[in-house]
N, C-alpha and C. Protein backbone atom coordinates (compact mmCIF):
# COMPACT_ATOMS: atom_id res chain seq x y z
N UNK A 1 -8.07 0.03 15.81
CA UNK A 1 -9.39 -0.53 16.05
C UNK A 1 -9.34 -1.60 17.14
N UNK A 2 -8.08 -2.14 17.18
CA UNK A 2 -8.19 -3.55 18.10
C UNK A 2 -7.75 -3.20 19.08
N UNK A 3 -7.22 -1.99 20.03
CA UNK A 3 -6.75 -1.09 20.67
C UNK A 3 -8.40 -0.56 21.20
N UNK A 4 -9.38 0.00 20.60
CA UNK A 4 -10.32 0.38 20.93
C UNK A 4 -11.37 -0.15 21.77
N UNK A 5 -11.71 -1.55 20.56
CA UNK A 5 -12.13 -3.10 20.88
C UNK A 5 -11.93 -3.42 22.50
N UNK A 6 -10.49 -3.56 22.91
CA UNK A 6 -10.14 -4.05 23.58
C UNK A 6 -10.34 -2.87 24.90
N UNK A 7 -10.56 -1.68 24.83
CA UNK A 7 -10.62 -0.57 25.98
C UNK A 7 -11.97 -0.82 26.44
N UNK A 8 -13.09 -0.68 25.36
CA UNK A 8 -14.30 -0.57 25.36
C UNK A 8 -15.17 -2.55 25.49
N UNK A 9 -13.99 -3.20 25.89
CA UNK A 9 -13.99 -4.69 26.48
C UNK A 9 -14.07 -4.24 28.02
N UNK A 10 -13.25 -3.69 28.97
CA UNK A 10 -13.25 -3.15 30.06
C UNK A 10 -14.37 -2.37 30.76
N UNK A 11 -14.99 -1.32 29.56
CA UNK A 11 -15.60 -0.38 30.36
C UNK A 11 -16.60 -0.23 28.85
N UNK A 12 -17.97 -0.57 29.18
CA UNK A 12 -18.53 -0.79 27.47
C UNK A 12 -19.28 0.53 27.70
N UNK A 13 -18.88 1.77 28.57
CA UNK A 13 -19.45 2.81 28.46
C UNK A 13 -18.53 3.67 28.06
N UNK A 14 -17.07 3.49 27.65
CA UNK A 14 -16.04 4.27 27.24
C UNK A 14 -16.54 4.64 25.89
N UNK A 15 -16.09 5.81 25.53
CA UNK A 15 -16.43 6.47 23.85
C UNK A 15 -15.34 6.51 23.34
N UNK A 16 -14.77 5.70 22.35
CA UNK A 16 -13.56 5.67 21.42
C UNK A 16 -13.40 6.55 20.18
N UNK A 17 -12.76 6.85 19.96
CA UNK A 17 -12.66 7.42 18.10
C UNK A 17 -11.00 6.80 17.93
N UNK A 18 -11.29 6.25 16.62
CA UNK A 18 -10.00 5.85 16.19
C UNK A 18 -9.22 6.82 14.69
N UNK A 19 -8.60 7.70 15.12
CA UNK A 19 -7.89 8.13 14.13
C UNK A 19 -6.61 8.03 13.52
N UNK A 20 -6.44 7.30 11.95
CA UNK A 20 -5.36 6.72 11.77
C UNK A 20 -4.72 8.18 11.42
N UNK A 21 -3.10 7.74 10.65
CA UNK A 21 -2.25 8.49 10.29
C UNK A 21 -3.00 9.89 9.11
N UNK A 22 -2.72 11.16 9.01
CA UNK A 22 -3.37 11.58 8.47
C UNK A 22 -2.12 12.30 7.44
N UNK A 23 -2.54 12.90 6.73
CA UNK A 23 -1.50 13.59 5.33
C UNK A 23 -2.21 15.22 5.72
N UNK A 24 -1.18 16.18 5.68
CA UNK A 24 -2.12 17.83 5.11
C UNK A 24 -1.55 17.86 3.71
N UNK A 25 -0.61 17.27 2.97
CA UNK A 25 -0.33 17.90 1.95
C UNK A 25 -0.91 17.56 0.33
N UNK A 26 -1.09 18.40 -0.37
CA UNK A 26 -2.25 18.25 -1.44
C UNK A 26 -1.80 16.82 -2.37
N UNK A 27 -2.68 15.87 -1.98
CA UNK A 27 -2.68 14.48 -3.08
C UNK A 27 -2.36 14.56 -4.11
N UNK A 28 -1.42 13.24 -4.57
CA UNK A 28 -0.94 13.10 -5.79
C UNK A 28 -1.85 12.96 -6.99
N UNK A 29 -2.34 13.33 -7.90
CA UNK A 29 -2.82 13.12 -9.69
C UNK A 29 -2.67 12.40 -10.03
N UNK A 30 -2.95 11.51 -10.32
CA UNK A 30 -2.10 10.52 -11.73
C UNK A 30 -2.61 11.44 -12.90
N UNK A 31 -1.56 11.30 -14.03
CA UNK A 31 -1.48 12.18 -15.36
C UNK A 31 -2.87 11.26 -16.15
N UNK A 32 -3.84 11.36 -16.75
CA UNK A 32 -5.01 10.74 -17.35
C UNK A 32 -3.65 9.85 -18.52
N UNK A 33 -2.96 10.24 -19.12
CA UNK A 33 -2.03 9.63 -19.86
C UNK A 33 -1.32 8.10 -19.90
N UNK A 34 -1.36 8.09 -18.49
CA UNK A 34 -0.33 7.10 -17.71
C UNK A 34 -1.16 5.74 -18.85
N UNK A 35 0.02 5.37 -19.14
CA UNK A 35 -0.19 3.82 -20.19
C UNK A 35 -0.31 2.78 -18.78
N UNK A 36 -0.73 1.53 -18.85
CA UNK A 36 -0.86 0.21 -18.26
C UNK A 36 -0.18 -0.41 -19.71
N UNK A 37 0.53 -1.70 -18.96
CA UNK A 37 0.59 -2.38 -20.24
C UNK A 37 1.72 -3.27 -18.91
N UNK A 38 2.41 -4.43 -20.19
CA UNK A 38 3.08 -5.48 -19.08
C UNK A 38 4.79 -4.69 -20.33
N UNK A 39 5.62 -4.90 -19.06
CA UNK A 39 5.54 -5.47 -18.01
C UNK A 39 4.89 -4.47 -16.84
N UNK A 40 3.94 -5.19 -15.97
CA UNK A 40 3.12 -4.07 -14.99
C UNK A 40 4.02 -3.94 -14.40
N UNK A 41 4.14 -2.47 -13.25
CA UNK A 41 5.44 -2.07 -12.87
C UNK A 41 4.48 -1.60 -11.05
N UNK A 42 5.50 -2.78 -10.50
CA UNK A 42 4.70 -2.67 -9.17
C UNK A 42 5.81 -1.76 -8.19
N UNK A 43 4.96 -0.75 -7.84
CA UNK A 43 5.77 -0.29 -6.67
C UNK A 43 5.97 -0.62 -5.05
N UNK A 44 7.09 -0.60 -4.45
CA UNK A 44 7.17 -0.56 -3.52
C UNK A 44 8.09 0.13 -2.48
N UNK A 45 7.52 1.09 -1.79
CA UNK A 45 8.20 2.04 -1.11
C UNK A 45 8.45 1.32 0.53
N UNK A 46 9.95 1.66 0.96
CA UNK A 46 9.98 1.28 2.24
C UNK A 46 11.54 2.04 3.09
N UNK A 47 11.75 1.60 3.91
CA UNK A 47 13.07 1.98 4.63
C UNK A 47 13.38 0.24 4.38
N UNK A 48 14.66 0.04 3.67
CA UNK A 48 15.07 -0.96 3.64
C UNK A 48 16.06 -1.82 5.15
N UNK A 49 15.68 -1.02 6.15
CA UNK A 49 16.91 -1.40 7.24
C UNK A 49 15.79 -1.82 8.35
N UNK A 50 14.81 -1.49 8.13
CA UNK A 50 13.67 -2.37 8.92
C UNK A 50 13.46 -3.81 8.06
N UNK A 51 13.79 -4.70 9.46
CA UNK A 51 13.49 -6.11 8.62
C UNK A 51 12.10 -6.62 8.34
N UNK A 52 10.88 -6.06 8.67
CA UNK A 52 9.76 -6.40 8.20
C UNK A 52 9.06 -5.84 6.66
N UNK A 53 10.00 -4.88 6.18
CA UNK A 53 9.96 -4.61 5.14
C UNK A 53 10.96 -5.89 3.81
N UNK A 54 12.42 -5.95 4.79
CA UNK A 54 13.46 -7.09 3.80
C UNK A 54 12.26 -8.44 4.07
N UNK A 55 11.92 -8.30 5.29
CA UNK A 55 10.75 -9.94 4.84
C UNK A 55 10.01 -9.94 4.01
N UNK A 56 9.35 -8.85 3.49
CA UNK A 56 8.31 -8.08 2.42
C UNK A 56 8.93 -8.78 0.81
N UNK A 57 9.87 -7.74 0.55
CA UNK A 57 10.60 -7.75 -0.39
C UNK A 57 11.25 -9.00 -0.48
N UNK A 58 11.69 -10.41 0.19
CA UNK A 58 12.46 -11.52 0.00
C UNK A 58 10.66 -12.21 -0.41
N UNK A 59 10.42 -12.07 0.36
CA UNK A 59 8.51 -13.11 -0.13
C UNK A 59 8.42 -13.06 -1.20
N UNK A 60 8.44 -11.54 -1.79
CA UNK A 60 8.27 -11.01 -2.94
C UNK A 60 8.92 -11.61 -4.20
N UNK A 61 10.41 -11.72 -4.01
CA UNK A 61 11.44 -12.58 -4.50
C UNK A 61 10.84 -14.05 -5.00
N UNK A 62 11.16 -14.92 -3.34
CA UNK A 62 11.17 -16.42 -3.68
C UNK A 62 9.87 -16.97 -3.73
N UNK A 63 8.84 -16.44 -3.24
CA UNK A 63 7.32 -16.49 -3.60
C UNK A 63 6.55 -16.22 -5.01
N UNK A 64 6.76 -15.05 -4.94
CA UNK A 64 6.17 -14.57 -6.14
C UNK A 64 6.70 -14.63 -7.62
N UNK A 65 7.70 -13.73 -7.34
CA UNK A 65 8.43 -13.36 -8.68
C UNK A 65 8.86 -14.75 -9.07
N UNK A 66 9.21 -15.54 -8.52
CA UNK A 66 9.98 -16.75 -9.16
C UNK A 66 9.02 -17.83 -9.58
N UNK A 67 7.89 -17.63 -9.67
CA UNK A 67 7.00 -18.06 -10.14
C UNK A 67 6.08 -17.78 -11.58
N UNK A 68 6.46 -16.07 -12.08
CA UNK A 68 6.16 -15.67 -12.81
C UNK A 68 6.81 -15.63 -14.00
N UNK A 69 6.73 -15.59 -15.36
CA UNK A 69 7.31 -15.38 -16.48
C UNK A 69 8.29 -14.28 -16.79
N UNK A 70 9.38 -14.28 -17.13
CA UNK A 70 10.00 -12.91 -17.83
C UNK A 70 9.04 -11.69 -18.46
N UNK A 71 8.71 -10.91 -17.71
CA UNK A 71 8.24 -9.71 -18.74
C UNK A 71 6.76 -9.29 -18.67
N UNK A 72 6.47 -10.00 -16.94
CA UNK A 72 5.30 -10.27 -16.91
C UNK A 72 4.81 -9.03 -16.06
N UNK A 73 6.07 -8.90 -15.02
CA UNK A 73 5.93 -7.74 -14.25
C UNK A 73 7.56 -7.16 -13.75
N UNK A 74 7.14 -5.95 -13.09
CA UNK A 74 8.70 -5.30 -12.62
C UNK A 74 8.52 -4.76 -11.12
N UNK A 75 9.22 -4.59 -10.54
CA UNK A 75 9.19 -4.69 -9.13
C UNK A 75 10.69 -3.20 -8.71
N UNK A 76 9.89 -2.49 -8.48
CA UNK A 76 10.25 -1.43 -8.57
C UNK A 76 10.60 -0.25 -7.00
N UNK A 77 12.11 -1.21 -6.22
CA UNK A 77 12.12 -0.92 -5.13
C UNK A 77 12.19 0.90 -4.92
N UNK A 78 11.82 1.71 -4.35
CA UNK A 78 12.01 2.77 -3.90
C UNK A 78 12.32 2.94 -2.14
N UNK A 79 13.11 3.66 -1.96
CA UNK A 79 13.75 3.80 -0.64
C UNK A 79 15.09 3.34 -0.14
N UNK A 80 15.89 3.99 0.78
CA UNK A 80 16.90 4.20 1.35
C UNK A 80 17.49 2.66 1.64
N UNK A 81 18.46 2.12 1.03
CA UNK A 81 18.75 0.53 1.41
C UNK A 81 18.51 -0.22 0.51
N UNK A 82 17.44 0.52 -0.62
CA UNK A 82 17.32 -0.80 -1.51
C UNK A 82 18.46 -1.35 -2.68
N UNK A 83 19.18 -1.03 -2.31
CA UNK A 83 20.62 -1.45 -2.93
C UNK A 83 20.56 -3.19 -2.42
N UNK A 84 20.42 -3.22 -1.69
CA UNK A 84 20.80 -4.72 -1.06
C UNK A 84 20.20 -5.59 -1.97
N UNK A 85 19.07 -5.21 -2.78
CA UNK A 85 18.41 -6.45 -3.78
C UNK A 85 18.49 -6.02 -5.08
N UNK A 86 20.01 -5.50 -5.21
CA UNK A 86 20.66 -5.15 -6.76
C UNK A 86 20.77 -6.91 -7.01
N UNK A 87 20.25 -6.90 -8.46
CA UNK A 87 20.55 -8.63 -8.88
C UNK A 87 20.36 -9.93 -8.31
N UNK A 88 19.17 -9.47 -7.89
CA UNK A 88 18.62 -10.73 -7.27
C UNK A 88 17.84 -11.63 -7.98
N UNK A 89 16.82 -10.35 -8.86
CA UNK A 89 16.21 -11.30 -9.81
C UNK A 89 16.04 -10.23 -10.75
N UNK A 90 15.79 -10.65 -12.35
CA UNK A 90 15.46 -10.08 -13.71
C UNK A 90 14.69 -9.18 -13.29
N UNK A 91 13.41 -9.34 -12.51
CA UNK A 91 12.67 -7.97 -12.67
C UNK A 91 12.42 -7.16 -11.98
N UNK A 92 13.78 -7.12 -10.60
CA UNK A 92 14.20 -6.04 -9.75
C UNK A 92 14.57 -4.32 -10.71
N UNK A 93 13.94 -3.68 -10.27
CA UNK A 93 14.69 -1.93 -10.79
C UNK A 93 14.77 -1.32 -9.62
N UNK A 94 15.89 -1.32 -9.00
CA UNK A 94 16.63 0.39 -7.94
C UNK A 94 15.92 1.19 -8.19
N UNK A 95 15.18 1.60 -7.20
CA UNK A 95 15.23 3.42 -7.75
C UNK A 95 15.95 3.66 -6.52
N UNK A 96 15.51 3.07 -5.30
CA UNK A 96 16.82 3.80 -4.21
C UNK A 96 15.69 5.36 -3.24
N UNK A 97 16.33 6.36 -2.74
CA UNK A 97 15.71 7.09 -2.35
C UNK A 97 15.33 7.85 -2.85
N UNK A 98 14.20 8.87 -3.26
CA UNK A 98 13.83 9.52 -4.11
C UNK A 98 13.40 10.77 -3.14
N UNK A 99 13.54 11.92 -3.30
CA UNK A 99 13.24 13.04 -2.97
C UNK A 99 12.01 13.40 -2.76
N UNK A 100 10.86 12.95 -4.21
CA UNK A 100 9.84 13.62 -4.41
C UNK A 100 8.89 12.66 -4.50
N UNK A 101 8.39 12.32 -3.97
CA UNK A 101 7.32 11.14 -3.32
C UNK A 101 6.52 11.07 -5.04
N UNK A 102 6.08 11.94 -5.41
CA UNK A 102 5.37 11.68 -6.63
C UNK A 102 6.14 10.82 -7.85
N UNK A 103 7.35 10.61 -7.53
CA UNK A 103 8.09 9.65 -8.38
C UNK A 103 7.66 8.34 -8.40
N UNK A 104 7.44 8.08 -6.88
CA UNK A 104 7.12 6.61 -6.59
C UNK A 104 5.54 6.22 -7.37
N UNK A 105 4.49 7.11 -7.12
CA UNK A 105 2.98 6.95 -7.87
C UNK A 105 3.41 7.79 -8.98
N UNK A 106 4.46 8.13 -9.86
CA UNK A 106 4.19 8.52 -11.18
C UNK A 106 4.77 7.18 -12.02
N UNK A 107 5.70 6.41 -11.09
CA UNK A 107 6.20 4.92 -12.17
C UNK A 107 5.67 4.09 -11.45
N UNK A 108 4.72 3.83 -10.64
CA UNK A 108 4.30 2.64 -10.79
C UNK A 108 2.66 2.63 -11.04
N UNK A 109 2.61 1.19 -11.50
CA UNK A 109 1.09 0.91 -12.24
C UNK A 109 -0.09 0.55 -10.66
N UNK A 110 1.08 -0.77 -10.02
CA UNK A 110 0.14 -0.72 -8.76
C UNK A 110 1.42 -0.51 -7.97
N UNK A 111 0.95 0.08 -6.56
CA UNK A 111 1.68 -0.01 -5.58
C UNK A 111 1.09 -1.00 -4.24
N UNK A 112 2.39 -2.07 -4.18
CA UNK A 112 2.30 -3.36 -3.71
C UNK A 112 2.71 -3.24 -2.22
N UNK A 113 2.02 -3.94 -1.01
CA UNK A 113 2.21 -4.05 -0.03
C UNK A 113 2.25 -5.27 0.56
N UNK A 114 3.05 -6.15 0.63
CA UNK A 114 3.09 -7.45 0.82
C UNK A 114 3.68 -8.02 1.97
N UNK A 115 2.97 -6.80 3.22
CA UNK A 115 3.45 -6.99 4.30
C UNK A 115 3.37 -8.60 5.47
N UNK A 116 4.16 -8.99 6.42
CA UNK A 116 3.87 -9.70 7.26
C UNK A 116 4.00 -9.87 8.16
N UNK A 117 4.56 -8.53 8.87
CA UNK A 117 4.79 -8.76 10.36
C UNK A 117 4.93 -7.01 10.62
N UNK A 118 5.27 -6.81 11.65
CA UNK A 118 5.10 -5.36 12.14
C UNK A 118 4.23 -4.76 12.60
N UNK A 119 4.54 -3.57 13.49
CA UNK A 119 3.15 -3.49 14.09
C UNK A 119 2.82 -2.07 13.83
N UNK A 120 1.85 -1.69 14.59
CA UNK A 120 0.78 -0.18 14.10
C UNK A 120 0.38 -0.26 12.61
N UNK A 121 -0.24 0.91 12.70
CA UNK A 121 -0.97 1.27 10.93
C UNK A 121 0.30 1.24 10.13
N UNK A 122 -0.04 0.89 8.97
CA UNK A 122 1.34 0.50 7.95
C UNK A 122 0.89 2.25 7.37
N UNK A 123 1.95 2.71 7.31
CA UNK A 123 2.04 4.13 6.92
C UNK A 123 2.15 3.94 5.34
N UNK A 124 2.92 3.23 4.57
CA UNK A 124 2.84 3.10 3.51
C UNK A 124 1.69 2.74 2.53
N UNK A 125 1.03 2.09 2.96
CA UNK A 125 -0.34 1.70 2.82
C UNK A 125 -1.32 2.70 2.83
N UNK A 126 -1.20 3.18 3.70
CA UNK A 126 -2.60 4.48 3.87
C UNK A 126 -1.81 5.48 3.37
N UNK A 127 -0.82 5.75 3.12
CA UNK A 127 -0.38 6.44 2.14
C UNK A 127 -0.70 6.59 0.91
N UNK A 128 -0.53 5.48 -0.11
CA UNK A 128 -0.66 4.96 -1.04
C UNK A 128 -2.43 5.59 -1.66
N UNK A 129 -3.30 5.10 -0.33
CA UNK A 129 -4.60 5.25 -0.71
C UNK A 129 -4.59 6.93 -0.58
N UNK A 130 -4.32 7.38 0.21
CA UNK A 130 -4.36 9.07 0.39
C UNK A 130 -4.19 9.62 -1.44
N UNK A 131 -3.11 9.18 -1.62
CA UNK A 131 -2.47 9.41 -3.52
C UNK A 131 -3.26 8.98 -4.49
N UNK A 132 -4.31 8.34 -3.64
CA UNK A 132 -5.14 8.04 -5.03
C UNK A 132 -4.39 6.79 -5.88
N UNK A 133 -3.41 5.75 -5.01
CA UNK A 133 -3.41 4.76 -6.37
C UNK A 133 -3.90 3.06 -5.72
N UNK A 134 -3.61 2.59 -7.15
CA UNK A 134 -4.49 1.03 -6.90
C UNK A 134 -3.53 0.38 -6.30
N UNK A 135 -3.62 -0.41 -5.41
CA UNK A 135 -2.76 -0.74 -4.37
C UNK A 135 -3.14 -2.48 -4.46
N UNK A 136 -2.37 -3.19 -4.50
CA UNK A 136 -2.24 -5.38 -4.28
C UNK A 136 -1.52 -5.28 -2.72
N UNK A 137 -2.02 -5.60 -1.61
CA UNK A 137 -1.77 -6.16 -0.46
C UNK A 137 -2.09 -7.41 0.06
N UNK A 138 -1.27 -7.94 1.21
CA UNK A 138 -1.69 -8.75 2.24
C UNK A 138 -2.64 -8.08 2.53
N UNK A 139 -3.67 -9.00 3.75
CA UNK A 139 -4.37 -8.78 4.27
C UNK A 139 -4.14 -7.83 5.44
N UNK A 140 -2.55 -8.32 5.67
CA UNK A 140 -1.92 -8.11 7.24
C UNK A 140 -1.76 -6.13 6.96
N UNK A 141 -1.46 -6.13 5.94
CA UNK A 141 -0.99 -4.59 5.63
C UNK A 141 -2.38 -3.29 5.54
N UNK A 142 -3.48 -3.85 6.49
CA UNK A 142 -4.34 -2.95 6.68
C UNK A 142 -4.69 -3.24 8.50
N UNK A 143 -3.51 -3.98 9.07
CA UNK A 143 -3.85 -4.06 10.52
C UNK A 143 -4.07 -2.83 10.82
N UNK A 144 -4.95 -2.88 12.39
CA UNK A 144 -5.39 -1.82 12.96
C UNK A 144 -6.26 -1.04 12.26
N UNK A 145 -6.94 -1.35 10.79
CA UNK A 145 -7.91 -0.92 10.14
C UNK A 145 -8.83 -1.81 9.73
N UNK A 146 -10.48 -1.11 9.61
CA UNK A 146 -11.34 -2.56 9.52
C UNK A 146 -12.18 -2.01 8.62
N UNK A 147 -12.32 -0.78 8.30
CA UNK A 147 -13.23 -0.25 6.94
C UNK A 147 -12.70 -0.03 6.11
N UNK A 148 -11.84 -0.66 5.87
CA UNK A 148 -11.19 -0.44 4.17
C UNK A 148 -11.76 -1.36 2.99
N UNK A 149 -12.54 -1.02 1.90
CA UNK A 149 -13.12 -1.90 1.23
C UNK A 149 -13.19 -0.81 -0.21
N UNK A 150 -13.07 -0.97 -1.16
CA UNK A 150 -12.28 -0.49 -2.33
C UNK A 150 -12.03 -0.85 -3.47
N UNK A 151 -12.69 -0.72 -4.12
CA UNK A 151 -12.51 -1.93 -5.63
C UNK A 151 -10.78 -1.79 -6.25
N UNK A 152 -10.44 -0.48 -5.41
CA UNK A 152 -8.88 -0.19 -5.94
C UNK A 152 -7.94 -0.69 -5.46
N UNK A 153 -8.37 -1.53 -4.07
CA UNK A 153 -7.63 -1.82 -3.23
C UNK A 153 -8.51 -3.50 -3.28
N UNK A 154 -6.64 -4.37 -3.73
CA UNK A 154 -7.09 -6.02 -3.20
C UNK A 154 -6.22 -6.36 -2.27
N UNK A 155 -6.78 -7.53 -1.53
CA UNK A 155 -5.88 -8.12 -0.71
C UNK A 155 -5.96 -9.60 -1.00
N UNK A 156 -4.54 -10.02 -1.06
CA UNK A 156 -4.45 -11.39 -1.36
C UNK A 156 -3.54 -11.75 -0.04
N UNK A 157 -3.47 -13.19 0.01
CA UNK A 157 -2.83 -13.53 1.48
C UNK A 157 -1.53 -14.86 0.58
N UNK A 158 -2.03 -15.72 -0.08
CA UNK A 158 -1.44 -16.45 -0.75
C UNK A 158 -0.19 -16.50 -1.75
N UNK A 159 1.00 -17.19 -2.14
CA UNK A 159 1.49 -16.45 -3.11
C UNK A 159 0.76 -17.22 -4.36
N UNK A 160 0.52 -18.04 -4.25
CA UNK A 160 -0.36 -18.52 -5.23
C UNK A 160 -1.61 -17.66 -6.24
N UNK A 161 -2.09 -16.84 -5.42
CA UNK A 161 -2.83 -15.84 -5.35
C UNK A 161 -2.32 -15.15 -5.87
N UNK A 162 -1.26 -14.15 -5.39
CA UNK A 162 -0.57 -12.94 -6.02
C UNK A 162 -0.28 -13.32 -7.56
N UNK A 163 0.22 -14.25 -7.47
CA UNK A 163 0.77 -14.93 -8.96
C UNK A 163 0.15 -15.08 -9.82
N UNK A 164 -1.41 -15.63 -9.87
CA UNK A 164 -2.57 -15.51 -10.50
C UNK A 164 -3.06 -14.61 -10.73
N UNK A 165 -3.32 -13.96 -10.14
CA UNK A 165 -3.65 -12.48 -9.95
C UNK A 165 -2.55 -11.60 -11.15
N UNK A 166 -1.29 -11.81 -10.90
CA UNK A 166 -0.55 -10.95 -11.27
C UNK A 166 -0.27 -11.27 -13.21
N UNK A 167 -0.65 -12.26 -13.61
CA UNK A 167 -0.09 -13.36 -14.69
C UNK A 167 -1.94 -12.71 -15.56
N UNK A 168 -2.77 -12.67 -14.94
CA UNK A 168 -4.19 -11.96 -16.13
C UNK A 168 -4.52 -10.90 -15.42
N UNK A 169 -5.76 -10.82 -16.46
CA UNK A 169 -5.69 -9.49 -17.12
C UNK A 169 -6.51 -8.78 -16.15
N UNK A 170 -6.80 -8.98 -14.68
CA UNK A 170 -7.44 -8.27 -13.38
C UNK A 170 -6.40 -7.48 -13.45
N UNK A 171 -5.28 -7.53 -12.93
CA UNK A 171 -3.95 -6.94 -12.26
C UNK A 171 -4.32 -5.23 -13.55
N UNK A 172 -4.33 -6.15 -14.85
CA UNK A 172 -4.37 -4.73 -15.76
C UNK A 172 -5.42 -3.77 -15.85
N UNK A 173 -6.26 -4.12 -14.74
CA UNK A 173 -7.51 -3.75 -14.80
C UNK A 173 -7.82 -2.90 -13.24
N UNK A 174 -7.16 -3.50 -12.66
CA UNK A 174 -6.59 -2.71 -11.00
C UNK A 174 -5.74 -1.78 -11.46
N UNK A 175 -4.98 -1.46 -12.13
CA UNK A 175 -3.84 -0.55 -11.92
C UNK A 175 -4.63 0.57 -12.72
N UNK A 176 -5.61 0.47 -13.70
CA UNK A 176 -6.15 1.49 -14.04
C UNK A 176 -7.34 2.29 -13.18
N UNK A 177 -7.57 1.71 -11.83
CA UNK A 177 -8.10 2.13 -10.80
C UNK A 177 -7.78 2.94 -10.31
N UNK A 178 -8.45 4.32 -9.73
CA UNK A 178 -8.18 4.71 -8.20
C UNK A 178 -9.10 4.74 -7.09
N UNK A 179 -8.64 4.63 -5.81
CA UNK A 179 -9.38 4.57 -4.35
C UNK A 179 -10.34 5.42 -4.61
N UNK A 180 -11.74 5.15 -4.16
CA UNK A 180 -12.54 6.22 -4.37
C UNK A 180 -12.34 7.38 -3.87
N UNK A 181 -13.07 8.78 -3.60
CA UNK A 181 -12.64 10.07 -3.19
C UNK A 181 -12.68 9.75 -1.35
N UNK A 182 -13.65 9.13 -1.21
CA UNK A 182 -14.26 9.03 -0.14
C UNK A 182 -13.31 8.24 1.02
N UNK A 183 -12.55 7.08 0.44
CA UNK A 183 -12.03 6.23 0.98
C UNK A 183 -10.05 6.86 0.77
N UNK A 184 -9.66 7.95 0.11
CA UNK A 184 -9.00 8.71 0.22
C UNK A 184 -8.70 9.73 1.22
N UNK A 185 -10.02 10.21 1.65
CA UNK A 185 -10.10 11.16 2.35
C UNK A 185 -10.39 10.32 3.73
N UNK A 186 -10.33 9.30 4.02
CA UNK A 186 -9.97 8.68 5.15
C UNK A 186 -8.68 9.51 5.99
N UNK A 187 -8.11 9.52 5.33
CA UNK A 187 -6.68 10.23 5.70
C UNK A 187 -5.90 11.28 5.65
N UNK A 188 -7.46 12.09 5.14
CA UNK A 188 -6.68 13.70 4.93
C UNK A 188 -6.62 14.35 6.09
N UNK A 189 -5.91 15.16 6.60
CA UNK A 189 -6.28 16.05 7.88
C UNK A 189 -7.75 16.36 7.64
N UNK A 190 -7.66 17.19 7.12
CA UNK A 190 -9.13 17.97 7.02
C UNK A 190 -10.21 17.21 7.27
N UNK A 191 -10.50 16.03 7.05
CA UNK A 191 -11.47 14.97 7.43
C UNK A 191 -10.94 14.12 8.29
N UNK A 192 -10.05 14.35 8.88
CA UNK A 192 -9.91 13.88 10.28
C UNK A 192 -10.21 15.04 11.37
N UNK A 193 -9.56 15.94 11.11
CA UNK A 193 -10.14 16.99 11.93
C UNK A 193 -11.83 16.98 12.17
N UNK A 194 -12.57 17.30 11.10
CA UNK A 194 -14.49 17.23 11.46
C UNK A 194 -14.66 16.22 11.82
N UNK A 195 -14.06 14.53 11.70
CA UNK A 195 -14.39 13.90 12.65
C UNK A 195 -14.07 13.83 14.27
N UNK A 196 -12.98 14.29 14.59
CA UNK A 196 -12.50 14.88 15.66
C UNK A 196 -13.06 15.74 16.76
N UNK A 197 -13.65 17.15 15.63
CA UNK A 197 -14.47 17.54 16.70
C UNK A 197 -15.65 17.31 16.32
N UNK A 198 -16.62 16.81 15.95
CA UNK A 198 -17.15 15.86 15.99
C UNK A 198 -17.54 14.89 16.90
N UNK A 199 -16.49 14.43 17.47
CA UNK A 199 -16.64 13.61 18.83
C UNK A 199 -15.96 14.21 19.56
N UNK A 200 -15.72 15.54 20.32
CA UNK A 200 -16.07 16.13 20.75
C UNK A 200 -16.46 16.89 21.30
N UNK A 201 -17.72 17.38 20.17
CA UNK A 201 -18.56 17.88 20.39
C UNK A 201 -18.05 19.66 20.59
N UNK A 202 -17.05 20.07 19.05
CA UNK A 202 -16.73 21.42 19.23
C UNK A 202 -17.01 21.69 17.81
């Protein structure tokens, strides 16, 4: 969007379309079954060898988690590297790399994005919403996007915030959420495509 902004700053007769990252493959379910309960079990998927993700995950650490009670929540790294934050704190769980992406939205309650630096569309993020789950972010972790608005989707900027948030009974009340259909299909091919041609004009 700020890429667009900034073209159509130059030449305010230029015609933009902004199309983010898109998915073809058929969205994840959640099972109607899936329990909520504490400890809430937050996911987070990443490549652990990019350091704007270890900045993610250390915030996560000495910010958040160390602020919270035993048993309050679990923090549930998924991806290649996450070995490095074996025993860091009580409510770290490995899962490490996982094969089948539906592992990551079948154990966790929310999936957490607590990004702060990096650039382009956070792929993990619009991921997340594509799958249909309730997602706790920074603000920063919807850069380059400006219509995202979602009762399934919060953004907190603070750790103060997260912590509050995470300690009552909202958090238990988000994770039984999903992104609406509409705000899912932001990112399907198929509705990127009709907007596509669409503009134009095939």
């Amino acid at each position: 969007q700020e890429d667009a902004e900034s073209l159509r700053s130059m030449d305010p007769y230029l015609q933009t379309l902004v199309l983010p990252t898109t998915f073809s493959y058929t969205a994840y379910s959640r099972n109607s079954e899936h329990k909520v309960g504490r400890p809430l079990r937050l996911g987070f998927l990443a490549k652990y060898s990019w350091w704007p993700n270890v900045e993610a995950v250390e915030w996560m650490l000495k910010q958040v988690l160390s602020g919270l009670a035993i048993g309050t929540v679990e923090l549930l790294l998924f991806g290649p590297g996450a070995e490095r934050f074996e025993g860091r704190h009580p409510a770290v769980r490995i899962r490490g790399f996982v094969e089948d992406l539906n592992q990551v939205w079948d154990e966790s309650d929310i999936i957490v994005c607590p990004m702060h630096s990096g650039s382009g569309i956070n792929i993990k993020f619009i991921e997340a919403i594509y799958n249909g789950c309730p997602i706790l972010a920074t603000s920063y972790a919807k850069r380059g996007l400006t219509d995202i608005d979602d009762p399934a989707i919060v953004f907190l900027d603070s750790p103060e915030d997260w912590r509050d948030f995470l300690m009552h009974d909202q958090s238990l009340l988000l994770a039984k959420r999903v992104p609406r259909p509409e705000t899912s299909a932001l990112f399907s091919v198929s509705d990127g495509s009709k907007i596509l041609a669409t503009f134009l004009d095939i």
